[in-house]
C-alpha atoms as a PDB file:
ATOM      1  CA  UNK A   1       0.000   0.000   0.000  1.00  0.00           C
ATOM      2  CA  UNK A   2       1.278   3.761  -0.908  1.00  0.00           C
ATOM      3  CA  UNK A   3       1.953   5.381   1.727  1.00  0.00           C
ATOM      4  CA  UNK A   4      -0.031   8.840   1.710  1.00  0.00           C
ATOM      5  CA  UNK A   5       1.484  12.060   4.519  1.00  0.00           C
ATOM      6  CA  UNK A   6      -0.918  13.808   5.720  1.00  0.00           C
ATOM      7  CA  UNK A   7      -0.078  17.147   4.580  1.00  0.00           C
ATOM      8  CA  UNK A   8      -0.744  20.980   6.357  1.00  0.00           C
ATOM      9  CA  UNK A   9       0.068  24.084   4.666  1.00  0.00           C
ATOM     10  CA  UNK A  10       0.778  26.269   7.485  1.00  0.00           C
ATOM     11  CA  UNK A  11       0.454  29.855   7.709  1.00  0.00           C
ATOM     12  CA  UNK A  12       1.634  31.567  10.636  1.00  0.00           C
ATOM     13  CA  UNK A  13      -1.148  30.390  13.370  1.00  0.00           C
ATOM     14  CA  UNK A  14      -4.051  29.705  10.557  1.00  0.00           C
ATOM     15  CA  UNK A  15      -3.551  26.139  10.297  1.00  0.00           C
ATOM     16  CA  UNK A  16      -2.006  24.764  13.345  1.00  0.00           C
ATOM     17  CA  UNK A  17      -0.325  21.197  13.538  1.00  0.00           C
ATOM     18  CA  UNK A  18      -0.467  20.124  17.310  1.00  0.00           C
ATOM     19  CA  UNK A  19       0.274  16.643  18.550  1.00  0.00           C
ATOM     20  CA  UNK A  20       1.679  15.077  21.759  1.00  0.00           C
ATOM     21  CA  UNK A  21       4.732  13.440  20.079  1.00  0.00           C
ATOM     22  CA  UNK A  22       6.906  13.496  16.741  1.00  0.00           C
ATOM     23  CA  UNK A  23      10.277  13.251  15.403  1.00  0.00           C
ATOM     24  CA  UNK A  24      10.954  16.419  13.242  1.00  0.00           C
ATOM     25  CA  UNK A  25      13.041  17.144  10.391  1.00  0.00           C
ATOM     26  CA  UNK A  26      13.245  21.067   9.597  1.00  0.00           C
ATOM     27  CA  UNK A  27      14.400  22.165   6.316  1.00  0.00           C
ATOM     28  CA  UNK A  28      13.847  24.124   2.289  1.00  0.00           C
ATOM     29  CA  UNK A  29      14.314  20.251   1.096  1.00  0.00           C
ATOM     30  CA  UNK A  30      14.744  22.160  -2.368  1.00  0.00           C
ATOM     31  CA  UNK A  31      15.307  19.450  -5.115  1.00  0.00           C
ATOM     32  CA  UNK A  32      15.199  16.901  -2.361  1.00  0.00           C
ATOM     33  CA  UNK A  33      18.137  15.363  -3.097  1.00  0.00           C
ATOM     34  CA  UNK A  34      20.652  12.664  -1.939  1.00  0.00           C
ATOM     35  CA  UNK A  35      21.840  14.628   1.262  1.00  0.00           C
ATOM     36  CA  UNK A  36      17.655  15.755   1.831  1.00  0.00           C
ATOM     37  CA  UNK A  37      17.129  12.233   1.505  1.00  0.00           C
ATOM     38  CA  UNK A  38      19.353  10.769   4.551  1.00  0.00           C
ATOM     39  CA  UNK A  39      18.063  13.562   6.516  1.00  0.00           C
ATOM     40  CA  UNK A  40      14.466  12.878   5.793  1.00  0.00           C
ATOM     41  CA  UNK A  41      15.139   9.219   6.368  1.00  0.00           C
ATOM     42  CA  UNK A  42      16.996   9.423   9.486  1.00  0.00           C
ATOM     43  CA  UNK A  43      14.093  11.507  10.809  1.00  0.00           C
ATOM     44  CA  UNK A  44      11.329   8.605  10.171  1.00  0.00           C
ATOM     45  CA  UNK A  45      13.808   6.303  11.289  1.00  0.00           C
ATOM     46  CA  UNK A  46      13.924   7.163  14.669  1.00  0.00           C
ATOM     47  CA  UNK A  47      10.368   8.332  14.825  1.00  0.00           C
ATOM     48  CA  UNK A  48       9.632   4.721  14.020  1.00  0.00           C
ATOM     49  CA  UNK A  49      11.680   3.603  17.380  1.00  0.00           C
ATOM     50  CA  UNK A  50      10.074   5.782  19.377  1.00  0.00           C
ATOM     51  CA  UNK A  51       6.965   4.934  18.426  1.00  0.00           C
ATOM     52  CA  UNK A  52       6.023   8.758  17.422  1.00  0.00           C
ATOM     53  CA  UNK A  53       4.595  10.508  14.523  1.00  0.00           C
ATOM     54  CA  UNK A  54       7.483  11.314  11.803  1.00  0.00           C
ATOM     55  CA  UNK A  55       7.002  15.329  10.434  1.00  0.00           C
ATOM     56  CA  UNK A  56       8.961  16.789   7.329  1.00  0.00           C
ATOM     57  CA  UNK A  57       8.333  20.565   7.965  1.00  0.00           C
ATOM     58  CA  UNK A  58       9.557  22.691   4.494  1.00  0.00           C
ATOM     59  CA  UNK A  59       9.482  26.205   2.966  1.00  0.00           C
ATOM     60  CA  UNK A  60       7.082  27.299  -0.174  1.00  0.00           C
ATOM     61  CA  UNK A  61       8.833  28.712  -1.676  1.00  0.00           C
ATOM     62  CA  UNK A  62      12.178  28.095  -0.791  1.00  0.00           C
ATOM     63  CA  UNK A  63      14.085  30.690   1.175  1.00  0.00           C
ATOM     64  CA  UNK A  64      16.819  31.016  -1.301  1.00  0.00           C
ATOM     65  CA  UNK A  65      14.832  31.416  -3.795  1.00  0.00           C
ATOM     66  CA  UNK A  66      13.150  35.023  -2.088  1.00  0.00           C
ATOM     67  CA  UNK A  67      16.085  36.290  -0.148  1.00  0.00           C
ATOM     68  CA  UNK A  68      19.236  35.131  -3.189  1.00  0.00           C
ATOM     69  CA  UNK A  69      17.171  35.178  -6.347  1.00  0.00           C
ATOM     70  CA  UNK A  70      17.918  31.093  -6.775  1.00  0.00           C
ATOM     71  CA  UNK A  71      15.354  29.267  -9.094  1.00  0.00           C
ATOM     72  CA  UNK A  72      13.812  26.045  -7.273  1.00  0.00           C
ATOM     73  CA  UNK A  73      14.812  22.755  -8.327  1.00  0.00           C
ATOM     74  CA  UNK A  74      11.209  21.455  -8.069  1.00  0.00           C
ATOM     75  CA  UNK A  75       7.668  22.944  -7.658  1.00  0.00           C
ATOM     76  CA  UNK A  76       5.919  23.087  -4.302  1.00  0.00           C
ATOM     77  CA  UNK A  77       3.938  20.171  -5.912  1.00  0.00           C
ATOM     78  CA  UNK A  78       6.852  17.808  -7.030  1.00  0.00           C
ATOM     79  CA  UNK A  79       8.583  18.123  -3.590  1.00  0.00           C
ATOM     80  CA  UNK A  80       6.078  17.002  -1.517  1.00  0.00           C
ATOM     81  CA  UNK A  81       5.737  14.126  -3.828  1.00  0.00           C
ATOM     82  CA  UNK A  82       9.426  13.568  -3.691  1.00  0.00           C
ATOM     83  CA  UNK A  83       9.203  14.132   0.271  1.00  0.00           C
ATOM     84  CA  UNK A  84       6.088  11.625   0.469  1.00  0.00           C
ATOM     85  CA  UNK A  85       7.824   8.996  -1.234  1.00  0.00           C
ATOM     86  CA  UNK A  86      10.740   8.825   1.925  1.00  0.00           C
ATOM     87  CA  UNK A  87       7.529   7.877   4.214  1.00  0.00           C
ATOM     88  CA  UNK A  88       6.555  10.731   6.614  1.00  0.00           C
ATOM     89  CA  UNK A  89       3.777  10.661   9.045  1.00  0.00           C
ATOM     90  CA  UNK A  90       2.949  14.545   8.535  1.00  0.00           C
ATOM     91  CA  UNK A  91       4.351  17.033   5.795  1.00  0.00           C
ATOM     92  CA  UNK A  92       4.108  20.866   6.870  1.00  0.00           C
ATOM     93  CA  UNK A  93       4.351  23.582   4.298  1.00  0.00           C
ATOM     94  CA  UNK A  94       4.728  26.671   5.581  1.00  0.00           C
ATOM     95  CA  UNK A  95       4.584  30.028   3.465  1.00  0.00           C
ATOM     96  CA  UNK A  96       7.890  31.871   3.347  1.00  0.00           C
ATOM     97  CA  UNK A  97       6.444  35.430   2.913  1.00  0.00           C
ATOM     98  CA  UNK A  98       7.257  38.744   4.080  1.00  0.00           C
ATOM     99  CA  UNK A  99       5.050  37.984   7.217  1.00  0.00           C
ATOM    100  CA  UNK A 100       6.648  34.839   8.260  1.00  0.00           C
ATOM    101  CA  UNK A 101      10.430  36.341   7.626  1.00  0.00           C
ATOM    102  CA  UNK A 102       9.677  38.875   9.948  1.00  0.00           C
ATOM    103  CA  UNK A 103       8.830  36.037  13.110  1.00  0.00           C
ATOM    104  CA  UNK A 104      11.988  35.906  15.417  1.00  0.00           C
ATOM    105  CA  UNK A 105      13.938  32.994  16.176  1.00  0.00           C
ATOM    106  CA  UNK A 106      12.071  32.270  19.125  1.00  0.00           C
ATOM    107  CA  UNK A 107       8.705  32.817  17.310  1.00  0.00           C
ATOM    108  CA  UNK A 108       9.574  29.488  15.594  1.00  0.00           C
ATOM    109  CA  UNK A 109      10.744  27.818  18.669  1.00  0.00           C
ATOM    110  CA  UNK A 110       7.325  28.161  20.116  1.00  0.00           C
ATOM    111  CA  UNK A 111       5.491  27.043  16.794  1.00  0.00           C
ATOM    112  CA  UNK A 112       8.095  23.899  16.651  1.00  0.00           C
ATOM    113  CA  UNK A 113       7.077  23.279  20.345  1.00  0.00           C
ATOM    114  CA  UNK A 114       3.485  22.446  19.356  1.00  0.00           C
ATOM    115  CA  UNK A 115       4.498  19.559  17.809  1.00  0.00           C
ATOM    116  CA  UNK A 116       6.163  18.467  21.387  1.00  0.00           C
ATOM    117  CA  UNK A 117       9.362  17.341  19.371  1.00  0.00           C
ATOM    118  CA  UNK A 118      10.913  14.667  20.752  1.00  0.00           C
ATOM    119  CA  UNK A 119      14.059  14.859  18.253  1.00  0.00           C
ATOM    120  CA  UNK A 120      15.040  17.234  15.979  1.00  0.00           C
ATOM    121  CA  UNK A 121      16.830  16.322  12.962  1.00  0.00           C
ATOM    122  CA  UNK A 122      19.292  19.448  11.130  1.00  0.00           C
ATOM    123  CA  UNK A 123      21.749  19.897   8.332  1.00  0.00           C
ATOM    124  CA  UNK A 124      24.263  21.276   9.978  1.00  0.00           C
ATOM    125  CA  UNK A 125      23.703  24.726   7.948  1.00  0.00           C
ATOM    126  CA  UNK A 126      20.408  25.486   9.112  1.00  0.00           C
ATOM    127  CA  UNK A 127      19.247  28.590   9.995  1.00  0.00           C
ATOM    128  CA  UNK A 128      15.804  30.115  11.259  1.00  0.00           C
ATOM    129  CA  UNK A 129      13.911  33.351  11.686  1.00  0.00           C
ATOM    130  CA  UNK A 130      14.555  37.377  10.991  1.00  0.00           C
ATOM    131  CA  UNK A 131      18.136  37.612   9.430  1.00  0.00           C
ATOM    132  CA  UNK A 132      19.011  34.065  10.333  1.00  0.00           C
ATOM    133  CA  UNK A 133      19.890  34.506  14.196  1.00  0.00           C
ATOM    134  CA  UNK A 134      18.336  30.732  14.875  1.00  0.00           C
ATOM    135  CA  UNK A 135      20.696  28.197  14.586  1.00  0.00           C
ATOM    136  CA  UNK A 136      21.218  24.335  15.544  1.00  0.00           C
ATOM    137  CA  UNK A 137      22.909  25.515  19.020  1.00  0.00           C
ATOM    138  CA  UNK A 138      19.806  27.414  19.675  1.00  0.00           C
ATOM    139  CA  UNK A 139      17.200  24.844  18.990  1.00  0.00           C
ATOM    140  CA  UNK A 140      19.181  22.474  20.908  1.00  0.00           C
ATOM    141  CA  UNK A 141      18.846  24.343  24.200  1.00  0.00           C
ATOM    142  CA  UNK A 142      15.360  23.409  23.634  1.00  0.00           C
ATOM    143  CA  UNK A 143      14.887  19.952  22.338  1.00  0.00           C
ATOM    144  CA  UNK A 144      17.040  17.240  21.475  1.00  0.00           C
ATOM    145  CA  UNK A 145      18.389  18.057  18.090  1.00  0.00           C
ATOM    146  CA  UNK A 146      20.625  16.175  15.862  1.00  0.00           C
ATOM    147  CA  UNK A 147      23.175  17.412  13.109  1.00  0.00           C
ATOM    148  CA  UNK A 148      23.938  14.819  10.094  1.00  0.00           C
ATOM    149  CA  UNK A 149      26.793  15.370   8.461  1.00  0.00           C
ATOM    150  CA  UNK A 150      27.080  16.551   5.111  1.00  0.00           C
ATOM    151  CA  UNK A 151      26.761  13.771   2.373  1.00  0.00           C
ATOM    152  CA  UNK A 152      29.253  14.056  -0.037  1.00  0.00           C
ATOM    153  CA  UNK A 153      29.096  11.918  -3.477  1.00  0.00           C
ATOM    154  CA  UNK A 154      32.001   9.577  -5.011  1.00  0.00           C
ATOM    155  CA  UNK A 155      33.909  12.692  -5.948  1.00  0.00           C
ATOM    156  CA  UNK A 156      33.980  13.673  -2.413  1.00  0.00           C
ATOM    157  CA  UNK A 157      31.603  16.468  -3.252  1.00  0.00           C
ATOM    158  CA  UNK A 158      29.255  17.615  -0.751  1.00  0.00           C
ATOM    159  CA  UNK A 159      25.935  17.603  -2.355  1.00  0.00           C
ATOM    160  CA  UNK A 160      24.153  20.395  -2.143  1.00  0.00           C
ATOM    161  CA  UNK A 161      20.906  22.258  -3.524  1.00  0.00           C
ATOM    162  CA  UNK A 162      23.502  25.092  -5.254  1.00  0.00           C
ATOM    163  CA  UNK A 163      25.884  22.903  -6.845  1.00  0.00           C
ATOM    164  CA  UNK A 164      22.700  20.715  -8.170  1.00  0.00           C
ATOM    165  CA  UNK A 165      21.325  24.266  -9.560  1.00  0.00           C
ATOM    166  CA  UNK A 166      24.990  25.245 -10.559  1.00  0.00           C
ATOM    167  CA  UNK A 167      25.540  22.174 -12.747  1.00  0.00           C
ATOM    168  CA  UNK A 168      22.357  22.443 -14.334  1.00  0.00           C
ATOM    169  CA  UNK A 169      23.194  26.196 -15.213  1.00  0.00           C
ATOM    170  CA  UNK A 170      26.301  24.581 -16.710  1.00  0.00           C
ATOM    171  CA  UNK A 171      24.307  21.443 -18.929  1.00  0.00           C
ATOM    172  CA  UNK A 172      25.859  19.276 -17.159  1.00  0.00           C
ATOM    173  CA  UNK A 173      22.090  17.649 -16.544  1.00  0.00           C
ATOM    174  CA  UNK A 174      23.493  13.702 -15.566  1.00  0.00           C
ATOM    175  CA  UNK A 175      25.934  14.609 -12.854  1.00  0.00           C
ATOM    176  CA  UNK A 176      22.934  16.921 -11.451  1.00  0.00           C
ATOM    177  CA  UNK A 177      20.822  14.157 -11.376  1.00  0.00           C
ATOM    178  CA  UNK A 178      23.449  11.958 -10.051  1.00  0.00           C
ATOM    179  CA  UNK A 179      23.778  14.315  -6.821  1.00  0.00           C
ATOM    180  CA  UNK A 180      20.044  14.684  -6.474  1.00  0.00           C
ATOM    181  CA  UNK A 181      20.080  10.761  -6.375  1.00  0.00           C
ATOM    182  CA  UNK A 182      16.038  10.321  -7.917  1.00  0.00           C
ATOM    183  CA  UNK A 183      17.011   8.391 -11.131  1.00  0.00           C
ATOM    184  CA  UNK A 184      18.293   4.689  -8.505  1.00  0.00           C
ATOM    185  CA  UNK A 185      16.392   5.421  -5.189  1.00  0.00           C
ATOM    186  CA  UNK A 186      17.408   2.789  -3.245  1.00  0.00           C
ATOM    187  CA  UNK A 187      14.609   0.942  -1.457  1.00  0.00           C
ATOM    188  CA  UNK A 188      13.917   2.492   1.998  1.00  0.00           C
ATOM    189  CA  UNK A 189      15.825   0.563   4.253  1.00  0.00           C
ATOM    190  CA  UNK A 190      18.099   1.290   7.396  1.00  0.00           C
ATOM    191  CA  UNK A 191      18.301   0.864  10.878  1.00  0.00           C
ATOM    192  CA  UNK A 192      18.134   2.990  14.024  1.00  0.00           C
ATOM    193  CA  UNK A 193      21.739   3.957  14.082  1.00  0.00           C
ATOM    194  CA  UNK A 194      20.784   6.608  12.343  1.00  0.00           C
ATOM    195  CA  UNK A 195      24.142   8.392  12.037  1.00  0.00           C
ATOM    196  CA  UNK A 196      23.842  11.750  13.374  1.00  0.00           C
ATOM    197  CA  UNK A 197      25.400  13.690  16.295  1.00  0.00           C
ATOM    198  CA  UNK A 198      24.071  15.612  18.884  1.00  0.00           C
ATOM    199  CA  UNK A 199      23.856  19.109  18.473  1.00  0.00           C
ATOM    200  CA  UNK A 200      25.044  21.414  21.590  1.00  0.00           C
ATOM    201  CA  UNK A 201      23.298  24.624  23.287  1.00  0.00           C
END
């Protein structure tokens, strides 16, 4: 049987998400590629061994593409189908406007606490609210939060949404689609070592 996320396009307080238990991964996901992809699965993963909802909560559009000018890799609609295939409980969409890039760091630390995280899973680069003063240390004086390292490909590239958008720029279309790692998705398989470290307040 498909599995189908549930998914919530939030807007600031509109369309609240609140549950007693998840694991959470927090991120734009743009392309959702082969780095996206351990992150998404080491999220459901653990949410799986804890026995709690899993949540993928994303960007629409992403931030990159407002604040730098950068074209998205997918549409809204091809990256939740790309997210939904990695098997998430929940999907949350929130919409990055000029409303909801004003909220402050700790404006999103109280909208992630409805959710009652019980894990937190980060790319090590992430960064949250007005002018990007949120940051893995800070979430991590709050809930548990785990970094996963950067995933680099045979090269010893790190993959990345920009070098993905970069070598499409260039033509170079197979090695882009190597990196975003959609054309041989393995099947989803792993086990609760999931891999990542702990981030510290």
């Amino acid at each position: 049987m498909d599995h189908h996320p549930r998914i919530h396009v939030q807007i600031q307080d509109e369309a609240e998400l609140t549950l007693c238990g998840s694991a959470l991964t927090i991120g734009a996901f743009d392309g959702v590629h082969g780095g996206h992809q351990a992150l998404i699965r080491s999220a459901v993963l653990n949410a799986q061994s804890l026995g709690v909802p899993s949540i993928v909560y994303t960007f629409d559009p992403p931030p990159k593409a407002v604040l730098c000018g950068a074209r998205p890799l997918t549409s809204i609609d091809e990256k939740i189908e790309r997210i939904s295939a990695l098997g998430p409980d929940h999907i949350v969409v929130a919409r990055f406007d000029a409303s909801y890039r004003a909220r402050t760091a700790n404006d999103f630390i109280r909208e992630i606490g409805r959710l009652s995280p019980r894990v937190i899973w980060l790319g090590s680069d992430f960064r949250f609210g007005s002018c990007k003063k949120g940051n893995p240390a800070l979430l991590a004086s709050h809930f548990d939060t785990r970094i996963l390292p950067a995933i680099c490909c045979e090269s010893g590239e790190v993959v990345s949404s920009t070098r993905i958008r970069a070598l499409r720029a260039a033509g170079r279309f197979l090695e882009a689609e190597r990196l975003e790692g959609w054309s041989e998705l393995p099947p989803f398989r792993g086990s609760n070592d999931n891999g990542g470290h702990h981030a510290t307040a």
